[in-house]
Structure formats: structure tokens, C-alpha cells
Protein backbone atom coordinates (compact mmCIF):
# COMPACT_ATOMS: atom_id res chain seq x y z
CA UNK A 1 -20.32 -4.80 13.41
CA UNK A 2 -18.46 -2.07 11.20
CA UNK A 3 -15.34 -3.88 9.11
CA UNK A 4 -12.91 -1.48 8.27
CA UNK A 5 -9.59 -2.35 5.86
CA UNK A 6 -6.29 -1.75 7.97
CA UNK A 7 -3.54 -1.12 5.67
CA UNK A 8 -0.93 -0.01 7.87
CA UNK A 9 0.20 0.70 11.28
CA UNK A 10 -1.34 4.09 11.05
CA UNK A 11 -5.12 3.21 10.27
CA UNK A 12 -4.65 0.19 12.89
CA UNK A 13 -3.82 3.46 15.47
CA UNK A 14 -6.90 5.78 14.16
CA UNK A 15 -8.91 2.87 14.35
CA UNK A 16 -7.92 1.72 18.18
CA UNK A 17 -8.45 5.78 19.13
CA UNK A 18 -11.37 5.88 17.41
CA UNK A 19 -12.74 2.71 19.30
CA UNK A 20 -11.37 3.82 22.89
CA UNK A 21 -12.64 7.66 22.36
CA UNK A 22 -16.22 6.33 21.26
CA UNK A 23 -16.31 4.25 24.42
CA UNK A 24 -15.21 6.88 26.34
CA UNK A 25 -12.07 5.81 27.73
CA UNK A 26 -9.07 7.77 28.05
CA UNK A 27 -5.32 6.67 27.68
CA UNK A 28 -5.04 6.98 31.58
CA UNK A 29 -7.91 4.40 32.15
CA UNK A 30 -6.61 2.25 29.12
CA UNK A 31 -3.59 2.17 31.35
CA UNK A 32 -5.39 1.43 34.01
CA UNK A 33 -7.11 -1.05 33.01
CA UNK A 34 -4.27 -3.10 30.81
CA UNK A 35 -1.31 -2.28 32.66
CA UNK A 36 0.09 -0.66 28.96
CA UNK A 37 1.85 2.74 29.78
CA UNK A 38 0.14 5.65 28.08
CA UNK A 39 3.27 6.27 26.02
CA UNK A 40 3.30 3.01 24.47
CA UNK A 41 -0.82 3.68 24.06
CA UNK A 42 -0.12 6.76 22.59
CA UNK A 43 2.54 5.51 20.32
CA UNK A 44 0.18 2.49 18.86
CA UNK A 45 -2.64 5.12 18.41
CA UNK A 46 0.18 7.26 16.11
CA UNK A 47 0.75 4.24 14.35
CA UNK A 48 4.17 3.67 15.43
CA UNK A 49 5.54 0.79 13.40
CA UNK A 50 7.81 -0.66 16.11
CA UNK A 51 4.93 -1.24 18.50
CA UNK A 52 4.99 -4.83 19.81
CA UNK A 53 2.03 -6.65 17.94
CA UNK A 54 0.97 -8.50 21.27
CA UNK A 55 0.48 -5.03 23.25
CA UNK A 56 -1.33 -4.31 19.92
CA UNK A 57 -3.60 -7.54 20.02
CA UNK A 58 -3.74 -6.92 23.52
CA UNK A 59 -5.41 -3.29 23.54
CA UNK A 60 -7.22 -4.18 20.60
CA UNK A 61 -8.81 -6.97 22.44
CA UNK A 62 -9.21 -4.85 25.84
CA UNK A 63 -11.51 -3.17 23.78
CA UNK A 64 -13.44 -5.27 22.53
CA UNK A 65 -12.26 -5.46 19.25
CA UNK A 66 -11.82 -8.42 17.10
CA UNK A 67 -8.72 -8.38 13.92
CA UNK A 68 -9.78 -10.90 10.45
CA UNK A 69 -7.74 -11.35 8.20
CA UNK A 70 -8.59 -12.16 4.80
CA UNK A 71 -6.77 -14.62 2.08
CA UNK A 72 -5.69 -12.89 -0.37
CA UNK A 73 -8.16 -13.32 -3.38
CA UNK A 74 -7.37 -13.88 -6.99
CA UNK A 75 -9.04 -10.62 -7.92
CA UNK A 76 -6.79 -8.44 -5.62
CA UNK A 77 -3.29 -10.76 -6.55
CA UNK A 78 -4.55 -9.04 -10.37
């Protein structure tokens, strides 16, 4: 499993495009298969920062993709 950091809304969308294009599946069959319109897909993937977190979650986990979050460490509060 590849972690990657997510600092913002648009490295969660690269991420997400990056997943559904390696697993060959376009925005129409994303659609398809979630029932998320392909502008609000495309919008995510952009990294639009008004995106609703549970479509988010929700596409994220369509594809098979699983969000940690880590505690903030006493190194990284330095």
C-alpha cells in the first residue's frame, strides 16, 4: 500500500484521479457507479475546496481507497 501526505484539497484531487485513471475508470463510470455527477467528480479531482467531504469519503472509498490520519507529533508541532 503506497501512503502519500495530503496537504490540501488539491493533492486529495490528484490523488483520487490518479487512483480512478490507474484503475481505469472514467468520470462517466465513476458516475455510474456512485450516483456522483461528473461535475462534482471533476470538481473534487481539481481540488475544489467547497466539495462536500462525504461525496469526498464517498468516492474515495468507491475506490478503494482508505484516508489515516495521523496525531500530530511533537517533532512536526517544532
Amino acid at each position: 500500500m503506497v501512503s502519500t501526505v495530503v496537504s490540501d484539497p488539491a493533492s486529495l484531487g490528484r490523488i483520487i484521479r490518479q487512483v480512478r485513471k490507474a484503475s481505469k475508470i472514467t468520470q462517466e463510470d465513476l458516475e455510474l457507479q456512485t450516483g456522483i455527477s461528473r461535475t462534482t467528480i471533476r470538481a473534487i479531482e481539481q481540488g475544489k475546496e467547497t466539495a462536500h467531504i462525504g461525496l469526498v469519503l464517498q468516492l474515495c472509498r468507491d475506490l478503494g481507497m482508505t484516508l489515516r490520519i495521523g496525531a500530530p507529533t511533537e517533532e512536526s508541532r517544532s
